[in-house]
Each structure stands twice: as C-alpha cells, then as structure tokens.
N, C-alpha and C. Protein backbone atom coordinates (compact mmCIF):
# COMPACT_ATOMS: atom_id res chain seq x y z
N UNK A 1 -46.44 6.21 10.57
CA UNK A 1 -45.78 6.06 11.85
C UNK A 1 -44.64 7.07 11.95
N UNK A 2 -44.11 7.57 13.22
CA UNK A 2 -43.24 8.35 13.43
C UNK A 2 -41.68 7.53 12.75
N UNK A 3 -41.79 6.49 13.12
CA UNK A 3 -40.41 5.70 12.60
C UNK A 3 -40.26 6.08 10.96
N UNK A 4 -41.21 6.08 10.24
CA UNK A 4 -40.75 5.95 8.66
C UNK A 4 -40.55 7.32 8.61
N UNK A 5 -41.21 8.31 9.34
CA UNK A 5 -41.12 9.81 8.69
C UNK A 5 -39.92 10.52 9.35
N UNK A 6 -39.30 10.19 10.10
CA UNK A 6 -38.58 11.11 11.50
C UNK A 6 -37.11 10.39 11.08
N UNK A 7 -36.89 8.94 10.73
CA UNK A 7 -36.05 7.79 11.36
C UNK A 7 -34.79 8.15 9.93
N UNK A 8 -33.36 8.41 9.87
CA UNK A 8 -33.14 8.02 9.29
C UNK A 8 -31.72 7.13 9.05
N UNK A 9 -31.39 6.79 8.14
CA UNK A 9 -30.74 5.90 8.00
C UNK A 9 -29.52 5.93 8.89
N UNK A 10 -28.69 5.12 9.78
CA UNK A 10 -27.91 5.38 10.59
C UNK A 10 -28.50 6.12 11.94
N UNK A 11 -29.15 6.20 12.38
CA UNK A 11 -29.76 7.00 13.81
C UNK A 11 -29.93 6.34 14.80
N UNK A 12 -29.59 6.32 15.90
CA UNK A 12 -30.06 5.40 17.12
C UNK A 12 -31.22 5.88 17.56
N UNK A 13 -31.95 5.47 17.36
CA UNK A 13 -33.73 5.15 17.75
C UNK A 13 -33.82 4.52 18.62
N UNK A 14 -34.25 4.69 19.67
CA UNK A 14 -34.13 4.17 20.88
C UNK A 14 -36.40 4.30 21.04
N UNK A 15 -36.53 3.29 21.56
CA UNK A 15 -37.73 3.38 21.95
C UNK A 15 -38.60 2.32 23.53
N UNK A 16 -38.87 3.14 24.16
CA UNK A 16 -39.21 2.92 25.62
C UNK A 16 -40.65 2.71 25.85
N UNK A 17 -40.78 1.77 26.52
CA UNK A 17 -42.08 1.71 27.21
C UNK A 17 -42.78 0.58 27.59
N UNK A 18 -44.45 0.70 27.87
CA UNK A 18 -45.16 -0.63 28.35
C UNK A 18 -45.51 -1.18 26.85
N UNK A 19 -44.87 -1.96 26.23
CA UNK A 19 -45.60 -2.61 25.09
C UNK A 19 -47.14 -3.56 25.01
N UNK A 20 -46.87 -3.35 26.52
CA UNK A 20 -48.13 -4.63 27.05
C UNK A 20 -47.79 -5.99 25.49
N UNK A 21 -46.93 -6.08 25.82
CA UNK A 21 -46.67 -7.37 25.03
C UNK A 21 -45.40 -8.63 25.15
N UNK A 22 -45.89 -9.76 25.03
CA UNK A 22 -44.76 -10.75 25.72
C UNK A 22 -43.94 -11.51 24.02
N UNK A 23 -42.53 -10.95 24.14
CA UNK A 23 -41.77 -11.10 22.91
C UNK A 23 -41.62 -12.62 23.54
N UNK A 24 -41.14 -13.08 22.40
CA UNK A 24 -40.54 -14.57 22.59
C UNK A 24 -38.81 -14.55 22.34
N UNK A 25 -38.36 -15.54 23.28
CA UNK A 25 -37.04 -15.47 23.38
C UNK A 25 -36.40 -15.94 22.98
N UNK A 26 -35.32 -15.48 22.52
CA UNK A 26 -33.48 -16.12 21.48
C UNK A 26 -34.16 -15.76 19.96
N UNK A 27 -35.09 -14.72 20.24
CA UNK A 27 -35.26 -14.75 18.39
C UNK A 27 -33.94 -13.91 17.55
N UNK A 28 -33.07 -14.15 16.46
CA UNK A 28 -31.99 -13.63 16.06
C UNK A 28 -32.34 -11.86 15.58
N UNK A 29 -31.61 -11.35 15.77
CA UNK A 29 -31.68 -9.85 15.96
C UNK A 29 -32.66 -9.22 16.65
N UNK A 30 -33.69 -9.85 17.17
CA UNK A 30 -35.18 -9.10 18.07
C UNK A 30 -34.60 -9.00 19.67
N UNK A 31 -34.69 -10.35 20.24
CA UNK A 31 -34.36 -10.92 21.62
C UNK A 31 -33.30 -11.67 21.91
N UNK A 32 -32.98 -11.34 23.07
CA UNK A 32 -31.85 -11.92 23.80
C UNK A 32 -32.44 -13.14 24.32
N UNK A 33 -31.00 -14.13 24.86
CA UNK A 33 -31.23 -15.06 25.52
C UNK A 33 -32.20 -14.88 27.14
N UNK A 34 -32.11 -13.80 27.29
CA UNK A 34 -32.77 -13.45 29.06
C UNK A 34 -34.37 -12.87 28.93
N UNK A 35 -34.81 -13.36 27.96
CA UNK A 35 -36.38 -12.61 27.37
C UNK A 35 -36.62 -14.10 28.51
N UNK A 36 -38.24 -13.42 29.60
CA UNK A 36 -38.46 -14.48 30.45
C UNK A 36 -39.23 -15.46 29.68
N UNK A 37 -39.86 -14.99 28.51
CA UNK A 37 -41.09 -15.90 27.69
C UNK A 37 -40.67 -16.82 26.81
N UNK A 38 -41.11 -18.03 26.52
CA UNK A 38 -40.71 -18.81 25.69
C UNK A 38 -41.43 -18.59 24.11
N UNK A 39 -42.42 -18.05 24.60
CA UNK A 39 -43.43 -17.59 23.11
C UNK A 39 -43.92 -16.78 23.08
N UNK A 40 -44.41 -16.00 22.08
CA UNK A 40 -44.91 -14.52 22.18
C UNK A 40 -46.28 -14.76 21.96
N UNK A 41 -47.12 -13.49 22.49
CA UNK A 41 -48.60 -13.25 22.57
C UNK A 41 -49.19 -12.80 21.48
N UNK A 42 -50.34 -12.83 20.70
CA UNK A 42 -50.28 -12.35 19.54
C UNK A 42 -49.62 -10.49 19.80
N UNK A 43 -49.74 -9.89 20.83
CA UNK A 43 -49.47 -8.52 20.82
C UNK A 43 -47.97 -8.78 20.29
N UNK A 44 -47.21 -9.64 21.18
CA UNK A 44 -45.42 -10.19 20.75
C UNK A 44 -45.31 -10.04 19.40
N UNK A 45 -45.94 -10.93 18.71
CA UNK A 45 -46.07 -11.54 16.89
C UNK A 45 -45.83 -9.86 16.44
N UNK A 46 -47.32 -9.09 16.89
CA UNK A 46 -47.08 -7.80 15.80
C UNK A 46 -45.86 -7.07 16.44
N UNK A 47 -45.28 -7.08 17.66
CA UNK A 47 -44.25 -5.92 18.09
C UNK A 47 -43.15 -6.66 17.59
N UNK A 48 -42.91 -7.82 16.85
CA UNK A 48 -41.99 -8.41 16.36
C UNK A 48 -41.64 -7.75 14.86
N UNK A 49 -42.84 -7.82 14.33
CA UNK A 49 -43.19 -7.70 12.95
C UNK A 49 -42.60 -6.03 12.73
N UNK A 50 -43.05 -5.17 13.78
CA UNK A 50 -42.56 -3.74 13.62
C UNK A 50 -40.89 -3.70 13.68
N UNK A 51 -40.81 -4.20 14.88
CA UNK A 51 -38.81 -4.21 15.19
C UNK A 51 -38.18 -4.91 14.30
N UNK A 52 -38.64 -5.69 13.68
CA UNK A 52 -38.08 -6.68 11.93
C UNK A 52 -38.16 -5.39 11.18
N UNK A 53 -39.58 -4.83 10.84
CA UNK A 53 -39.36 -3.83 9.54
C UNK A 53 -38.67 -2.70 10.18
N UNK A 54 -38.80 -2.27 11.57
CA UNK A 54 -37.54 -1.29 11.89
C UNK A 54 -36.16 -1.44 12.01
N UNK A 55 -35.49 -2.67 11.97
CA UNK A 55 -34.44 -2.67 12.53
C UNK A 55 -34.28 -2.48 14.27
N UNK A 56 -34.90 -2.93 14.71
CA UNK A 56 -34.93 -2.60 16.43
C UNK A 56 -34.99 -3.93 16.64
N UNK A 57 -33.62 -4.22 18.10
CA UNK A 57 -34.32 -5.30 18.78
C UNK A 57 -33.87 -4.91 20.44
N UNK A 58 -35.08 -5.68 20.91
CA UNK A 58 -35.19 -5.21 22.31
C UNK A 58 -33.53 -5.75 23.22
N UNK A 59 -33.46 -4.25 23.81
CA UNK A 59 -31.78 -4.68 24.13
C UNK A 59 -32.26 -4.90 26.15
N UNK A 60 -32.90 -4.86 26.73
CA UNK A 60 -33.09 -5.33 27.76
C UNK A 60 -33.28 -6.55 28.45
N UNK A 61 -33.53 -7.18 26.46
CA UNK A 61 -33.12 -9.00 27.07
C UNK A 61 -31.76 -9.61 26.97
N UNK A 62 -30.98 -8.66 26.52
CA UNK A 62 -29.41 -9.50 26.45
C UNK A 62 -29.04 -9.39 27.72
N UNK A 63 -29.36 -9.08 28.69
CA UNK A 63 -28.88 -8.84 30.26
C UNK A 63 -29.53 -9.73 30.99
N UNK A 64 -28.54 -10.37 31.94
CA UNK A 64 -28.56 -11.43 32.71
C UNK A 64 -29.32 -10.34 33.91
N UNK A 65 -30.16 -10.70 34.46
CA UNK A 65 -30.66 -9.91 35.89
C UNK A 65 -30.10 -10.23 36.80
N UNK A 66 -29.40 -9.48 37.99
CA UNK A 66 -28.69 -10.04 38.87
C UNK A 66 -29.22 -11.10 39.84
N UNK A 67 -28.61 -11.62 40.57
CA UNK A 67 -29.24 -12.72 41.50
C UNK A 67 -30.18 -11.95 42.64
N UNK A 68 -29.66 -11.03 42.85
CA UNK A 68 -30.81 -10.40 43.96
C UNK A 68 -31.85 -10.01 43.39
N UNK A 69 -32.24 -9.58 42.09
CA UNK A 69 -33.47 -9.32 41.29
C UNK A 69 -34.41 -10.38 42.03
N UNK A 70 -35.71 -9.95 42.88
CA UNK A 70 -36.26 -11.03 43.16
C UNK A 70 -37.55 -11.39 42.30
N UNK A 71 -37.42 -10.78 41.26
CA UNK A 71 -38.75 -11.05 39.94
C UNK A 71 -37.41 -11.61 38.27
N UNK A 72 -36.36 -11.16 38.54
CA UNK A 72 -35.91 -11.54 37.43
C UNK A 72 -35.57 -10.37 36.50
N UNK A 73 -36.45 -10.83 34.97
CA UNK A 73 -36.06 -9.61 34.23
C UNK A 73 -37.56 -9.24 33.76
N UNK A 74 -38.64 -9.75 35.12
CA UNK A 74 -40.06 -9.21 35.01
C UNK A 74 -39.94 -7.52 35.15
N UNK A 75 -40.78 -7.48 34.44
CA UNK A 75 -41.42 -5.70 34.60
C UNK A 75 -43.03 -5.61 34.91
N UNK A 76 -43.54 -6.68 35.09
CA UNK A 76 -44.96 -6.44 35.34
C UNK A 76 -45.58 -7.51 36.55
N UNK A 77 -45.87 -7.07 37.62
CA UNK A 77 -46.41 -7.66 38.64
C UNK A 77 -48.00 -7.94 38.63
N UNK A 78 -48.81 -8.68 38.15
CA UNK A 78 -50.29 -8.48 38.41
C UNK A 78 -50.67 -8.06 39.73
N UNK A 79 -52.20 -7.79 39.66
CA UNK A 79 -52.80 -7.41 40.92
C UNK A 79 -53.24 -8.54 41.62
N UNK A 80 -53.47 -9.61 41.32
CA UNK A 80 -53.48 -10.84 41.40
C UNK A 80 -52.26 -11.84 41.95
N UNK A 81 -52.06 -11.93 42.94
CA UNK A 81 -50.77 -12.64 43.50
C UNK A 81 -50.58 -14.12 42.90
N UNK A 82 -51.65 -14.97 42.46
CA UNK A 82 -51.55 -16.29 41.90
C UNK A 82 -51.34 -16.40 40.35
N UNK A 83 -51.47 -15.27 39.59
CA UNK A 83 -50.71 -15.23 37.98
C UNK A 83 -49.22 -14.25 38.43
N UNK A 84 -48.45 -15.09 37.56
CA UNK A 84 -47.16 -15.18 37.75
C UNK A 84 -46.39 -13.94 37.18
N UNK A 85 -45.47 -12.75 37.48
CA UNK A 85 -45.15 -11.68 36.76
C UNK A 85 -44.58 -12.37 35.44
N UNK A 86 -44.18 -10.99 34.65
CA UNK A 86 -44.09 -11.26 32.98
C UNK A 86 -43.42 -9.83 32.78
N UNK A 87 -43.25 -10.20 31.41
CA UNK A 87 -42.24 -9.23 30.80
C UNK A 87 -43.11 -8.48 29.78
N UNK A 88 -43.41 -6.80 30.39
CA UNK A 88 -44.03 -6.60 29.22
C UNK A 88 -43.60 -5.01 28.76
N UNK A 89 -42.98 -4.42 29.07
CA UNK A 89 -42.10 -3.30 29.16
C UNK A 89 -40.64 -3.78 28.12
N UNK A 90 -40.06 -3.11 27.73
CA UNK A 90 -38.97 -3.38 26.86
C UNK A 90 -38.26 -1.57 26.42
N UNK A 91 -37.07 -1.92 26.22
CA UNK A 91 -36.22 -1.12 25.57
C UNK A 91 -35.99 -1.51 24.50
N UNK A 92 -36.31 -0.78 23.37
CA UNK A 92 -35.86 -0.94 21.94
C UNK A 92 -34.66 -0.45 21.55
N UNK A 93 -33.88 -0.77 20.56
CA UNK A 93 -32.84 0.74 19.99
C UNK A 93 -32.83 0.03 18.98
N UNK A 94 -32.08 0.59 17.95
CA UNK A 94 -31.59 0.16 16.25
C UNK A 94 -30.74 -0.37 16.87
N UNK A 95 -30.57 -1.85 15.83
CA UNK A 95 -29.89 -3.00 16.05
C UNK A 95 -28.15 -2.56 15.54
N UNK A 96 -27.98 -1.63 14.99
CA UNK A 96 -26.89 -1.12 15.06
C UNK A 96 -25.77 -0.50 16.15
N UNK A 97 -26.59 0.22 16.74
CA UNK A 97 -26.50 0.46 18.09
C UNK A 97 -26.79 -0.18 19.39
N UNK A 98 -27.06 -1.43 18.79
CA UNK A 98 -27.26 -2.06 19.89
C UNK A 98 -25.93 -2.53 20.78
N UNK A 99 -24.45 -2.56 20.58
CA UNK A 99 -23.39 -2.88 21.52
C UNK A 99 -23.08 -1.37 21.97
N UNK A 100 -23.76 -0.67 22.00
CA UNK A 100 -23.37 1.02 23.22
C UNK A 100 -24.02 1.00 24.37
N UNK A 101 -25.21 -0.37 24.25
CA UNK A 101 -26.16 -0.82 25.63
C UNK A 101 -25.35 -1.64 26.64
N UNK A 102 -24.73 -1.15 27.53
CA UNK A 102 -23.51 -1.32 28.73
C UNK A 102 -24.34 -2.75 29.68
N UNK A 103 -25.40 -2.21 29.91
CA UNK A 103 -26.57 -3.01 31.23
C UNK A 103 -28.01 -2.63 30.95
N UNK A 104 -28.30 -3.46 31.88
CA UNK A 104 -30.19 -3.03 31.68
C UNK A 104 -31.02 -3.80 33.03
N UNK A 105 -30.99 -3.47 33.64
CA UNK A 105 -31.78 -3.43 34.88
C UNK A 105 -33.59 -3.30 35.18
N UNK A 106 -34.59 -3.99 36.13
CA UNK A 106 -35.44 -3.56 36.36
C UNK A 106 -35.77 -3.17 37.83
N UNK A 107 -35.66 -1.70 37.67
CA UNK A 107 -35.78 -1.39 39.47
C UNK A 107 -37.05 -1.12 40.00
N UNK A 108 -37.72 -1.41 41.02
CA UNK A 108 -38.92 -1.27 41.83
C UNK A 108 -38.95 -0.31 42.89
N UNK A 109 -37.37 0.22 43.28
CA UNK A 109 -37.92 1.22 43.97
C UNK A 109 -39.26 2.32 43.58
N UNK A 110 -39.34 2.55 42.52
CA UNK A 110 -40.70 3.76 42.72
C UNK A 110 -42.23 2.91 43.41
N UNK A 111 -42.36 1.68 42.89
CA UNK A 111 -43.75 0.83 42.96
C UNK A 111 -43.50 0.91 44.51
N UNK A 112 -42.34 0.36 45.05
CA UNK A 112 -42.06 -0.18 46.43
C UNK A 112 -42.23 1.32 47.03
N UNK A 113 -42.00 2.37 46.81
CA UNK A 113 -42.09 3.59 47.42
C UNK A 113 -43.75 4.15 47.41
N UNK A 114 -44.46 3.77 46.38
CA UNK A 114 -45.98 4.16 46.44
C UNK A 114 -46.34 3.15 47.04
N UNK A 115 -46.37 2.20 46.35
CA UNK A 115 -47.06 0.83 47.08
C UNK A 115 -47.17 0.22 47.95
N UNK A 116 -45.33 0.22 48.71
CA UNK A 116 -45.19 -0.48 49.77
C UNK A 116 -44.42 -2.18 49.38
N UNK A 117 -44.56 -1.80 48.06
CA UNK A 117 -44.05 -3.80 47.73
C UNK A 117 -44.09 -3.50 46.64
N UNK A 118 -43.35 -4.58 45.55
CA UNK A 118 -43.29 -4.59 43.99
C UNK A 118 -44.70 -5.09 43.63
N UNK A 119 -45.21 -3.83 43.03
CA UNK A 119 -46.45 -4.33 42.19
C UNK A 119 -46.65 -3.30 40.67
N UNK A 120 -47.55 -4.00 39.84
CA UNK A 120 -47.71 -3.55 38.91
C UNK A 120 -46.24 -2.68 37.56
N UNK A 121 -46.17 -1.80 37.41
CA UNK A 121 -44.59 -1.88 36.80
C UNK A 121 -43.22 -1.18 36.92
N UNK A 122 -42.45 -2.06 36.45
CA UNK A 122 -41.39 -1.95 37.15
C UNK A 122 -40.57 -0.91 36.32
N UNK A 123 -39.09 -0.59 36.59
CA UNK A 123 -38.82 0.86 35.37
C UNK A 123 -37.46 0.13 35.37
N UNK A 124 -37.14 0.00 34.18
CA UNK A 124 -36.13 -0.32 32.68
C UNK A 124 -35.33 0.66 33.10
N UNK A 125 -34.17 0.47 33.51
CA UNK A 125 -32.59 1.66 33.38
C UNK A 125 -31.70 0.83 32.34
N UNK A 126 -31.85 1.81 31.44
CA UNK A 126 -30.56 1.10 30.55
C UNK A 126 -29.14 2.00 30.31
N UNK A 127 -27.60 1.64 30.59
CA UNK A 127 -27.06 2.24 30.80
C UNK A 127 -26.45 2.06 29.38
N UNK A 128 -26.11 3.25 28.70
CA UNK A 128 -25.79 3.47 27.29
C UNK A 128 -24.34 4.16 27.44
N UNK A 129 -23.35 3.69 26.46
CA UNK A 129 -21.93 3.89 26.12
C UNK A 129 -21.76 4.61 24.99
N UNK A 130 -21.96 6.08 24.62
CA UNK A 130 -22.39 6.55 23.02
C UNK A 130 -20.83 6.81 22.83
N UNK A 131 -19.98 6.11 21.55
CA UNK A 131 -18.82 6.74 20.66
C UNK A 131 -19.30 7.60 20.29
N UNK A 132 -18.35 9.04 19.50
CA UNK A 132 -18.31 10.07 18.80
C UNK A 132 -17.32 9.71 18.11
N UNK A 133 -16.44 10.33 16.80
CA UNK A 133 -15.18 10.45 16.79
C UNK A 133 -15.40 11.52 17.18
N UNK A 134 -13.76 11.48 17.02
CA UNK A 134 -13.30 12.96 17.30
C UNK A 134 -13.06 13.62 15.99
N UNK A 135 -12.64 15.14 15.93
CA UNK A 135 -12.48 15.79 14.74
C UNK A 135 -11.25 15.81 14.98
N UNK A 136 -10.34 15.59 13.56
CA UNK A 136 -9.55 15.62 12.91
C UNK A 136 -8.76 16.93 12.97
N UNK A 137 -7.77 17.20 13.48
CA UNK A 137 -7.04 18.73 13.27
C UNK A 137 -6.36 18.59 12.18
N UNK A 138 -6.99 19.55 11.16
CA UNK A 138 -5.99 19.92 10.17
C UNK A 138 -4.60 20.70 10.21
N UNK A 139 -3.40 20.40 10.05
CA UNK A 139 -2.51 21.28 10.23
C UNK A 139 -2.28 22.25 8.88
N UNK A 140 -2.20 23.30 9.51
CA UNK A 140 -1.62 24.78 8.02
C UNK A 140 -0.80 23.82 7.33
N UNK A 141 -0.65 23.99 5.83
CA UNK A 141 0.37 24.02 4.82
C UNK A 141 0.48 25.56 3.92
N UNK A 142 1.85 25.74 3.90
CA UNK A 142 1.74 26.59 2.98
C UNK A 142 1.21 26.85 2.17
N UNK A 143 0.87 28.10 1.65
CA UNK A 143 -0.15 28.13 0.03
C UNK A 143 0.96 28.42 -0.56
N UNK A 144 1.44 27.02 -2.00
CA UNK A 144 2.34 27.78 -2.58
C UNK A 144 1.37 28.22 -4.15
N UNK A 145 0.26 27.76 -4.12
CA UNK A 145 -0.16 28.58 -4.88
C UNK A 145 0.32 29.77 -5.44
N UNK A 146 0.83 31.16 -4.50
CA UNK A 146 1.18 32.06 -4.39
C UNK A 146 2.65 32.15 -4.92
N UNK A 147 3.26 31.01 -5.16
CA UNK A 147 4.36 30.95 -5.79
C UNK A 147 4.12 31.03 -7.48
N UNK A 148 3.26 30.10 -7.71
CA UNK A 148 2.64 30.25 -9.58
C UNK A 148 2.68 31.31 -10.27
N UNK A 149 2.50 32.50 -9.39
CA UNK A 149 2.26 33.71 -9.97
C UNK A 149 3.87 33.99 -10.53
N UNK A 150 4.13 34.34 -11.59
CA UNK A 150 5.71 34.92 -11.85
C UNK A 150 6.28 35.92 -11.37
N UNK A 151 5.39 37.20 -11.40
CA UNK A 151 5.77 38.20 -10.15
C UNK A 151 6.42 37.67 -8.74
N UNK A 152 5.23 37.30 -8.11
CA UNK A 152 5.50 36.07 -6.72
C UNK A 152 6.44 35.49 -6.94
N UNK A 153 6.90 34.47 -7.88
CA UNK A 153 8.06 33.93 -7.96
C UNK A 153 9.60 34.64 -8.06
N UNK A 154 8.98 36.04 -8.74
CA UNK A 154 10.48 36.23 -8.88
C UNK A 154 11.03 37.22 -7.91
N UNK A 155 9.92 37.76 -7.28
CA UNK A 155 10.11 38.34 -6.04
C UNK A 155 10.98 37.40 -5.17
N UNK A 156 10.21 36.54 -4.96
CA UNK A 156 10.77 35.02 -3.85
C UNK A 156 12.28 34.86 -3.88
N UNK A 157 12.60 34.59 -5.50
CA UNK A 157 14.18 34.10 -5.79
C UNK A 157 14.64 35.22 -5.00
N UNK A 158 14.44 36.54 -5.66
CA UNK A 158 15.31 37.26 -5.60
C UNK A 158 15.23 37.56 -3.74
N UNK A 159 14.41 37.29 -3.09
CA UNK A 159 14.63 37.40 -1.54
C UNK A 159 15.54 36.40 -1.00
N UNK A 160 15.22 35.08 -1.31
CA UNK A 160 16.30 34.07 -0.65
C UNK A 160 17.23 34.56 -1.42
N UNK A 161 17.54 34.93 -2.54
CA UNK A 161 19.00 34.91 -2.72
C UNK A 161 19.48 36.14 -1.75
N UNK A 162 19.00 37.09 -1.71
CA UNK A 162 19.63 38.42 -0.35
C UNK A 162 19.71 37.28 0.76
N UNK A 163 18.61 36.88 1.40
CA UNK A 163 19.19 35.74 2.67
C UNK A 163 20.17 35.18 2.66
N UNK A 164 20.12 34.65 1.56
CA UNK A 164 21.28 33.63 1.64
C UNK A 164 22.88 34.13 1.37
N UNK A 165 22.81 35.63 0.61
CA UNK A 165 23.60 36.24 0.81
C UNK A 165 24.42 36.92 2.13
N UNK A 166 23.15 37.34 2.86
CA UNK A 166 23.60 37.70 3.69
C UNK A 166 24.31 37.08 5.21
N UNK A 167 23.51 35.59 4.93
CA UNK A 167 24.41 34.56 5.83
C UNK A 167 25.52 34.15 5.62
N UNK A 168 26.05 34.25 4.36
CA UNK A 168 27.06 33.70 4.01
C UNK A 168 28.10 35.23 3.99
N UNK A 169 27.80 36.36 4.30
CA UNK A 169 28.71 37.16 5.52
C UNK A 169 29.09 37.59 6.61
C-alpha cells in the first residue's frame, strides 16, 4: 500500500474520498460522535481495520452539521428516493493531526448545479488550521576563540591598554 511505503512517522496524511463504506459511530480514535450510522457495513469493519493500523480517524464526523444541512452529515443520496441517504465519503488524516481540522461540511452545490437537486454525492470541505514553528534567530556572539591564540592575546592587551590610555587623556 502507498501508506506503509510513502507514510512516515509524524506526517499528516490526509486521505479523501468515496469509501463506499458506512463507519460506525463514537468508535475511540476512528469516529466522531456525528458519524450518521450506528454500525458499520462489512466495507466499515475493513476501512476500520486500515485507519486502526494507520493511525487515521475520519475527522468529518467530529462536526456537528449545521441546522440548515437538509441531509445532515449524509454524503450520498440514492437514485431511489425511498432508501434513505448515508454516509459514505469521509475525510481521513493522522490522528495526530487531527485538532488542525477547524470544520467539515457537506456541500451540494455541484450535484444541485448538474442535477438540479441533491443527488448522488455530495463534496466534503474540510477547513484545516496547519502550525509551523517558527525559526529561531540566532544572535552573533563573539568568537573568542581568537583570543586562545597568544599572539591574538597579546596583541589584544596591548590594544586596550593604548585605549584605555588614551581615554584617560
């Protein structure tokens, strides 16, 4: 898999798409409380099993969908008006990175713009907060290295002492 060969330790891995699979919800480090499913499909079980051995859990269910959402935190509309939409699209990232995920939204304008109405799937915006540090400015210190040398040194004395001679006329 691309994850074991590409992935490494510390990296935000972020991974997008139709999983065509229904996770089950409040599982600890996978899903959030806002996953619409109460149980997962066997497809759920194995996309569980991967985001466990990856470290990924889907960050599009910790988000409450707003009240005007009129599907919720569905991403999949059937063609079929009498089976009920579902959640089958997800945002992954490393569970490390998972508090830089700000929001997570499902918008229908594109379906509603081809289609005419929310059908079939919907598109995942997740709004991400990335820290950096910053770099550190080193400030100059003298090299007194350059003092060690005995030459260097005795050059030195003998200059502050002219300075200091000469201020003190």
């Amino acid at each position: 898999s691309l994850l074991k060969v590409s992935a490494a330790k510390g990296d935000c891995v972020i991974v997008m798409g139709d999983m065509n699979a229904k996770l089950a919800r409040s599982q600890q480090g996978i899903t959030g409380k806002y996953c619409m499913h109460a149980k997962a499909d066997s497809g759920g079980e194995g996309l569980t099993e991967v985001m466990q051995a990856f470290h990924l859990s889907a960050a599009s269910t910790y988000f409450c969908p707003p009240r005007k959402a009129p599907l919720g935190q569905a991403t999949y509309r059937p063609k079929v008006k009498e089976h009920t939409p579902s959640q089958l699209d997800y945002v992954l990232i490393s569970q490390r990175w998972l508090s830089s995920v700000r929001s997570s939204k499902v918008e229908w304008r594109h379906s509603i713009a081809r289609f005419g109405h929310p059908w079939d799937h919907g598109m995942i915006s997740v709004n991400l907060h990335m820290r950096i540090n910053k770099e550190k400015v080193r400030r100059s210190r003298p090299d007194r290295k350059w003092l060690e040398d005995e030459g260097n040194a005795r050059t030195f004395n003998e200059a502050y002492k002219q300075a200091k001679k000469s201020r003190i006329e």
